[in-house]
C-alpha atoms as a PDB file:
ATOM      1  CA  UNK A   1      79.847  95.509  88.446  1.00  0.00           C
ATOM      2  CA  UNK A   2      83.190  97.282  89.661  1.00  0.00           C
ATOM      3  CA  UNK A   3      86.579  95.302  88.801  1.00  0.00           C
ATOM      4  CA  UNK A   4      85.470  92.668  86.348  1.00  0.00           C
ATOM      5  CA  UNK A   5      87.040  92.853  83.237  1.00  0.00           C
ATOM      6  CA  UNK A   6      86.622  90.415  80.119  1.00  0.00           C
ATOM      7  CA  UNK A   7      89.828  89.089  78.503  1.00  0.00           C
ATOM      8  CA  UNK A   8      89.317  87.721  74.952  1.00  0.00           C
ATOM      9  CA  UNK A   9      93.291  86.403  74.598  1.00  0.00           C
ATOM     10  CA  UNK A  10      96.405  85.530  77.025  1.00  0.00           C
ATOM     11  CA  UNK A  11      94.493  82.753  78.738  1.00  0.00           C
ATOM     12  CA  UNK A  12      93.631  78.945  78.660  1.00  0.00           C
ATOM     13  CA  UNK A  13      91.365  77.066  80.067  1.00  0.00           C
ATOM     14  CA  UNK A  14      92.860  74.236  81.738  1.00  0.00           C
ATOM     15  CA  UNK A  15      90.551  70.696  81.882  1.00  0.00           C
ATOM     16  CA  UNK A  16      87.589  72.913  81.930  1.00  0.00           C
ATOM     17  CA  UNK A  17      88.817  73.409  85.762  1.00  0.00           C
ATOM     18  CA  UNK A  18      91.661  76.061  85.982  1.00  0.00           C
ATOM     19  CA  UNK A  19      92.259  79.479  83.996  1.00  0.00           C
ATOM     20  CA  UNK A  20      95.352  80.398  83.407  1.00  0.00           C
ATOM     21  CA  UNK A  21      96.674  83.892  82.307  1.00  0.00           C
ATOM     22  CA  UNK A  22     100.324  84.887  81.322  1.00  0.00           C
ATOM     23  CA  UNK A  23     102.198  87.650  83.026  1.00  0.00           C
ATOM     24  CA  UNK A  24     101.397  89.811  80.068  1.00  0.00           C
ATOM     25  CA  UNK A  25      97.770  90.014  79.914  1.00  0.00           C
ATOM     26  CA  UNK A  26      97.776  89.802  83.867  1.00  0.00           C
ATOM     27  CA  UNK A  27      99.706  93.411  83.743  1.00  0.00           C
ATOM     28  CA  UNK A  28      97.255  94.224  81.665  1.00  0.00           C
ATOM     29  CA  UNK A  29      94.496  93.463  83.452  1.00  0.00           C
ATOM     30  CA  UNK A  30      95.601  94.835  86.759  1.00  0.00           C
ATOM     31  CA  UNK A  31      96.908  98.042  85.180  1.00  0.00           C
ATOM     32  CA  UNK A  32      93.263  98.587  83.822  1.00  0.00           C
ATOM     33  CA  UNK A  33      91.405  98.380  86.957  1.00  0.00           C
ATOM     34  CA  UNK A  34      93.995  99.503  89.490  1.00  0.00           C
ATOM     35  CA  UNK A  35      95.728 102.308  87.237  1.00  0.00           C
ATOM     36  CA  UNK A  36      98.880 101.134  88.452  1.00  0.00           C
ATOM     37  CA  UNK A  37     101.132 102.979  85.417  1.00  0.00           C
ATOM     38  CA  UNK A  38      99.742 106.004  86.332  1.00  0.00           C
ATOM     39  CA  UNK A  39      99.980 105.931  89.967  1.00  0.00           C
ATOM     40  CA  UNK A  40     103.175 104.344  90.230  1.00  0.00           C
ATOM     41  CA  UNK A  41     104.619 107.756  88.256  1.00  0.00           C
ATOM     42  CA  UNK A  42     102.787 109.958  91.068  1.00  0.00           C
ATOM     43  CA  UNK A  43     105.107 112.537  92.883  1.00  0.00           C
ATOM     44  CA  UNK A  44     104.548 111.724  96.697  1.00  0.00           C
ATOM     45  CA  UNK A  45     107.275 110.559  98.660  1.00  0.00           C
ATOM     46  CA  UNK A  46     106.421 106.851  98.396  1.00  0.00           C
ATOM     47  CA  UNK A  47     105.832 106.081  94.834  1.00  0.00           C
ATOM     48  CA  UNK A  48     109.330 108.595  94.723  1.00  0.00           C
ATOM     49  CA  UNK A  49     110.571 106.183  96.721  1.00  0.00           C
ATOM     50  CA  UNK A  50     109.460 102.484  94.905  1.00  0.00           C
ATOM     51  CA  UNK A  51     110.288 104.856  91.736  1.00  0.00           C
ATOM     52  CA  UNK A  52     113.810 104.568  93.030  1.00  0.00           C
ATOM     53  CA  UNK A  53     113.862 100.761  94.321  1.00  0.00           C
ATOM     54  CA  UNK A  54     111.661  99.553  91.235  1.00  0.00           C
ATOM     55  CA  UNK A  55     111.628 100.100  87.770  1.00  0.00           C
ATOM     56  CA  UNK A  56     108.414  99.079  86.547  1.00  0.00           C
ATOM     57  CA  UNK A  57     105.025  98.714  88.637  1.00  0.00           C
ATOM     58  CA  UNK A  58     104.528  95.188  88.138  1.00  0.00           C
ATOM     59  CA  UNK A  59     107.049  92.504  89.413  1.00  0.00           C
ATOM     60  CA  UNK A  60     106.327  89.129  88.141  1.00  0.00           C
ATOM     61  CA  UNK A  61     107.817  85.658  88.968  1.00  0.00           C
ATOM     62  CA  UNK A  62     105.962  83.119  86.799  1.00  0.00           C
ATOM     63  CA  UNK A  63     105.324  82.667  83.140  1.00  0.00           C
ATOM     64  CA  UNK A  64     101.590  81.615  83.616  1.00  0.00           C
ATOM     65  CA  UNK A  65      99.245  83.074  86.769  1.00  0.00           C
ATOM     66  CA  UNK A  66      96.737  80.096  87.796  1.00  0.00           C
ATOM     67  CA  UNK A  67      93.485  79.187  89.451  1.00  0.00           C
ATOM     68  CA  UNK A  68      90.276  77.287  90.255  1.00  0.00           C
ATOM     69  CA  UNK A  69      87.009  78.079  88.622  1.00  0.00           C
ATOM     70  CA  UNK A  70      85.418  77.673  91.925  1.00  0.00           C
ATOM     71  CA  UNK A  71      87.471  79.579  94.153  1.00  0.00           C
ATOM     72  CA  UNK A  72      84.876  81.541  96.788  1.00  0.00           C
ATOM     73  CA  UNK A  73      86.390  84.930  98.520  1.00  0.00           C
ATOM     74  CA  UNK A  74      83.503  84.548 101.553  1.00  0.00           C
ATOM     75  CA  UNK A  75      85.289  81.106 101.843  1.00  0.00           C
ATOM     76  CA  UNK A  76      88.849  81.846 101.518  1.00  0.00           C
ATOM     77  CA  UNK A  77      88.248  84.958 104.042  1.00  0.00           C
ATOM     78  CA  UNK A  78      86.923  83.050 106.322  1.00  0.00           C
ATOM     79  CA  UNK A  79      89.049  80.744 106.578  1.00  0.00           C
ATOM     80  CA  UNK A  80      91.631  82.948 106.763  1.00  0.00           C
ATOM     81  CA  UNK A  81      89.973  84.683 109.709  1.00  0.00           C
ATOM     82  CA  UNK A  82      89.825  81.518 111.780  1.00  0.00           C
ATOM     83  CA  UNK A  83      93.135  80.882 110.591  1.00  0.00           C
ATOM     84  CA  UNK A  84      94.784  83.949 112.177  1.00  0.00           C
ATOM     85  CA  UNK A  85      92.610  84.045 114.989  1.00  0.00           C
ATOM     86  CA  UNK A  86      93.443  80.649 116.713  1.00  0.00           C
ATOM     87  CA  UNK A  87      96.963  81.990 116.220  1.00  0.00           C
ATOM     88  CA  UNK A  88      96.314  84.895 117.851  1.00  0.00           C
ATOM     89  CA  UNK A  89      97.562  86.815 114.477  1.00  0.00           C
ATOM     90  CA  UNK A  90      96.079  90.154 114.878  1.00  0.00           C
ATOM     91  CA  UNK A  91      97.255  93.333 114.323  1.00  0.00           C
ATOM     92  CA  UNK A  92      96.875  94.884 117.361  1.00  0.00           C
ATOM     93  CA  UNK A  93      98.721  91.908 119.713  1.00  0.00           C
ATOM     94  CA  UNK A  94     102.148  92.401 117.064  1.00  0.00           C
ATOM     95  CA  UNK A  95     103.039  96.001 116.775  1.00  0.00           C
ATOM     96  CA  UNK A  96     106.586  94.659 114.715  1.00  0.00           C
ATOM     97  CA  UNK A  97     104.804  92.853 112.106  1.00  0.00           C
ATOM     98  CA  UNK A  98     102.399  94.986 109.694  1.00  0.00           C
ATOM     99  CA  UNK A  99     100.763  95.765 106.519  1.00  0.00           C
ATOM    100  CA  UNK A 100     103.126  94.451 103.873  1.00  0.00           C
ATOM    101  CA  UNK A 101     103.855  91.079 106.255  1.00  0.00           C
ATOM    102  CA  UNK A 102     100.145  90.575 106.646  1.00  0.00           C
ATOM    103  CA  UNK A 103     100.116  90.531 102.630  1.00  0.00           C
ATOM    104  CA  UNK A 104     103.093  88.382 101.847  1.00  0.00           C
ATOM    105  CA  UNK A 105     101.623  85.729 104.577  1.00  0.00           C
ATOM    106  CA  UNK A 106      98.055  85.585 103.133  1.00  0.00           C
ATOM    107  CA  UNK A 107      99.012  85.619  99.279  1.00  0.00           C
ATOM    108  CA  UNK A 108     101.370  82.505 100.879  1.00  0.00           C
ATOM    109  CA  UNK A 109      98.725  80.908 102.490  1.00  0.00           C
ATOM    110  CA  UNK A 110      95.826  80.864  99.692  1.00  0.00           C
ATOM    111  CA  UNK A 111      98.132  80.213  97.300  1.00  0.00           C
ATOM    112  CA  UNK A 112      99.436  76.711  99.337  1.00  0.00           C
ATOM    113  CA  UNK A 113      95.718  76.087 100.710  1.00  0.00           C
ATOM    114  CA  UNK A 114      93.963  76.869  97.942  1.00  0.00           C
ATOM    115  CA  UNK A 115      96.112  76.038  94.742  1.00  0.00           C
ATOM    116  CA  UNK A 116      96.252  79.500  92.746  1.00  0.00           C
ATOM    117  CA  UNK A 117      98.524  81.992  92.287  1.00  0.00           C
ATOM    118  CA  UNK A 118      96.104  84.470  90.660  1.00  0.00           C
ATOM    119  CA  UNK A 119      96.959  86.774  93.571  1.00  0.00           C
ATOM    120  CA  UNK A 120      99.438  88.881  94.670  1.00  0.00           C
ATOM    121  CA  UNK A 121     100.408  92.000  96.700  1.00  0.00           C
ATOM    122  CA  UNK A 122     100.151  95.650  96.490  1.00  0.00           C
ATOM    123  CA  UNK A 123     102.040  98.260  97.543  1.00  0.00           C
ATOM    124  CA  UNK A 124     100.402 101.868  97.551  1.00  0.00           C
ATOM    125  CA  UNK A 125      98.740 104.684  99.679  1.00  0.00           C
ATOM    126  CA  UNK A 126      95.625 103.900 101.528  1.00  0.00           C
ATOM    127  CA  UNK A 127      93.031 106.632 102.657  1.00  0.00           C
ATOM    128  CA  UNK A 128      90.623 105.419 104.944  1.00  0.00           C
ATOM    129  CA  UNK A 129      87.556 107.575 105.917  1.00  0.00           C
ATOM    130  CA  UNK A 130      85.769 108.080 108.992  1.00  0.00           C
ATOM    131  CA  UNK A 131      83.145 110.380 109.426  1.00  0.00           C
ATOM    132  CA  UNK A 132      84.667 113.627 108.155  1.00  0.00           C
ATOM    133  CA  UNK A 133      88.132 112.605 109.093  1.00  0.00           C
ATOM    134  CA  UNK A 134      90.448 110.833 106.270  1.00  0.00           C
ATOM    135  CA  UNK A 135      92.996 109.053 107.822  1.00  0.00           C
ATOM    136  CA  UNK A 136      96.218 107.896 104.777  1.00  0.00           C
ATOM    137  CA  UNK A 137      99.586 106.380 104.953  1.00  0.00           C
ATOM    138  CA  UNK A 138     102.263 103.448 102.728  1.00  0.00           C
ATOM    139  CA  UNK A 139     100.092 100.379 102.691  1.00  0.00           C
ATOM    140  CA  UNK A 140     100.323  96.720 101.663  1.00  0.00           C
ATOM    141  CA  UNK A 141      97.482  94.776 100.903  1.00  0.00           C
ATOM    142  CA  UNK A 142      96.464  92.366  98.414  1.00  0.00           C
ATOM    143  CA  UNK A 143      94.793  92.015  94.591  1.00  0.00           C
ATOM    144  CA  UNK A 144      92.926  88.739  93.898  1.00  0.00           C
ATOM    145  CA  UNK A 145      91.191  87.479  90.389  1.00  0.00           C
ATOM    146  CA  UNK A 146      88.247  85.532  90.702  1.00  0.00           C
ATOM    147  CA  UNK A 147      87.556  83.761  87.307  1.00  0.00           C
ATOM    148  CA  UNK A 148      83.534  84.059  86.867  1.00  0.00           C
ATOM    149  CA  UNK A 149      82.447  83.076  83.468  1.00  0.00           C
ATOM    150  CA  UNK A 150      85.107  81.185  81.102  1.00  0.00           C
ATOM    151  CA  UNK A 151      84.911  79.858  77.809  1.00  0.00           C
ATOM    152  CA  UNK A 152      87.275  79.203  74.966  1.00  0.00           C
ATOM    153  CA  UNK A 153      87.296  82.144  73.417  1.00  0.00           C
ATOM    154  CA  UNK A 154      86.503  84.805  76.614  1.00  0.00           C
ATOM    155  CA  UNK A 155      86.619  85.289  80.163  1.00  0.00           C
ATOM    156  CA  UNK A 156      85.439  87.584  82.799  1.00  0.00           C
ATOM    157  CA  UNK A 157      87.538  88.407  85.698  1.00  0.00           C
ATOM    158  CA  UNK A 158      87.036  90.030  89.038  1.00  0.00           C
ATOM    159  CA  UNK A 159      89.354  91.895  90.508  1.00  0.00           C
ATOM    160  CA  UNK A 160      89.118  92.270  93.874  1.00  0.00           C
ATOM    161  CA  UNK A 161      91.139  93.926  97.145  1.00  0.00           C
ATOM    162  CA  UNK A 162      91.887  92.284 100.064  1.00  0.00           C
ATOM    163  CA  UNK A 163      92.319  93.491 103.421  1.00  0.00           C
ATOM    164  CA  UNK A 164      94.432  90.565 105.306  1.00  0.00           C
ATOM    165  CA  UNK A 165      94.447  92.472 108.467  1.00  0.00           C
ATOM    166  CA  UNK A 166      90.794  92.776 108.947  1.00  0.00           C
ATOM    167  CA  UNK A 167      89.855  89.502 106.833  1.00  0.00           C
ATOM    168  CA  UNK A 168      88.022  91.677 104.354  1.00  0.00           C
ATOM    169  CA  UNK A 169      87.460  93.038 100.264  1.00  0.00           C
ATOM    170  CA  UNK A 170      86.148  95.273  98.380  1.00  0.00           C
ATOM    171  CA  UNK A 171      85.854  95.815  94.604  1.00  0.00           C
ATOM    172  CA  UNK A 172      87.298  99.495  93.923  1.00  0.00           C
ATOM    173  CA  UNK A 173      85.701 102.123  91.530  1.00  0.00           C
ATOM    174  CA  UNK A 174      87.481 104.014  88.774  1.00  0.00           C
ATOM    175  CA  UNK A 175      88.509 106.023  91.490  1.00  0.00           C
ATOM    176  CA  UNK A 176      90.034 103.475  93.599  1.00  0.00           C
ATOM    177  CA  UNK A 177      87.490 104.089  96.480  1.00  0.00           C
ATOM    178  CA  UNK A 178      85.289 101.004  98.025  1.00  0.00           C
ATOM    179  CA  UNK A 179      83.250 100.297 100.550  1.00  0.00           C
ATOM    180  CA  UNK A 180      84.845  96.906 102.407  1.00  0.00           C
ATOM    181  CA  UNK A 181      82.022  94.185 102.246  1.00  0.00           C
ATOM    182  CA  UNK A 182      82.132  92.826 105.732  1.00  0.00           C
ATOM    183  CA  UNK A 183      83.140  96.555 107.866  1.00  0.00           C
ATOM    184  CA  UNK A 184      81.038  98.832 105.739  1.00  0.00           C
ATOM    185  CA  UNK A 185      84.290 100.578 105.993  1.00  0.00           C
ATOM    186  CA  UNK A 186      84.770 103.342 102.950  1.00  0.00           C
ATOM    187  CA  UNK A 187      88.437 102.894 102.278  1.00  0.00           C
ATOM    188  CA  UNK A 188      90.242 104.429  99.095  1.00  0.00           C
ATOM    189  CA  UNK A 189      93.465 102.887  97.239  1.00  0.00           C
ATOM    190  CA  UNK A 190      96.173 104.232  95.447  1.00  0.00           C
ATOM    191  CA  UNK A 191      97.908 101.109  94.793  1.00  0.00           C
ATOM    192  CA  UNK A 192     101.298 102.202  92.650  1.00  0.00           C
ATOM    193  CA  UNK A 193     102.755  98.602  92.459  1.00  0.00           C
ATOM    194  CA  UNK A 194     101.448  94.834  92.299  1.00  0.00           C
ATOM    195  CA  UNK A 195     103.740  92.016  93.250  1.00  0.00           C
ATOM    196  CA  UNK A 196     102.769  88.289  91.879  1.00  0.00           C
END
């Protein structure tokens, strides 16, 4: 299955309820399914740019990254969806707020509602295809682990991408294209920096 990874050290399990990774193996993990090192050194005018603002391609906060064994994307999504629609949230109605504000608000708003900060944002180029037509520009979205299978010793992680302005994911291939789960959209990623 595309983005899961197994992690044999730089975790605990926390009363057989929470895993917990440090910022370490975390920047490992994300730099191995998202190829964020090599990306982020890409020549295009926006990693050139976050080259310039940045130094490295993963900006940490915390010491330890969090979260639920149980945690359920369909659920969170959803929620989320509802969430922004009886808010009237979408992207259309606010022209002023975009991309990157739609993916600080929902890494905000799992991580309050839903107790984990194994999430984060990402800042890269998206290329999203239509037909014959490939549309690309900057884009912020999100990266989300989902613990699946933890034991002392090992754990399996899924890394997925999240959508916030459409309420959707997708697991991306080794060439950073997927297929969004709920649209059936074929979307591809060049994500060059993760935020957590």
């Amino acid at each position: 299955m595309d983005g899961v990874v197994k992690i044999t050290d730089g975790f605990v399990l926390y009363n057989d309820t929470y895993l917990c990774i440090n910022y370490a193996k975390l920047k490992q993990v994300l730099n191995q399914v998202l190829k964020l090192s090599t990306r982020f050194a890409k020549a295009d005018q926006f990693a050139t740019w976050l080259r310039t603002m940045f130094k490295d391609y993963f900006i940490y906060g915390d010491e330890w990254y969090c979260a639920p064994l149980d945690l359920d994307i369909n659920e969170i999504l959803a929620d989320w969806d509802t969430y922004m629609k009886k808010r009237r949230l979408e992207y259309s109605l606010i022209p002023e707020v975009d991309c990157d504000d739609y993916a600080r608000f929902f890494r905000e708003y799992v991580a309050f509602k839903y107790k984990t900060n194994l999430l984060g944002e990402l800042w890269g180029m998206l290329y999203i295809m239509f037909g014959g037509t490939t549309i690309s520009g900057g884009h912020g979205f999100n990266w989300f682990i989902k613990p699946l299978n933890v034991r002392e010793d090992v754990a399996y992680l899924w890394v997925l991408i999240v959508e916030p302005q459409v309420s959707d994911f997708t697991t991306p291939n080794q060439n950073g294209e997927g297929v969004l789960r709920y649209t059936g959209v074929t979307i591809k990623y060049e994500p060059y920096m993760a935020f957590a």
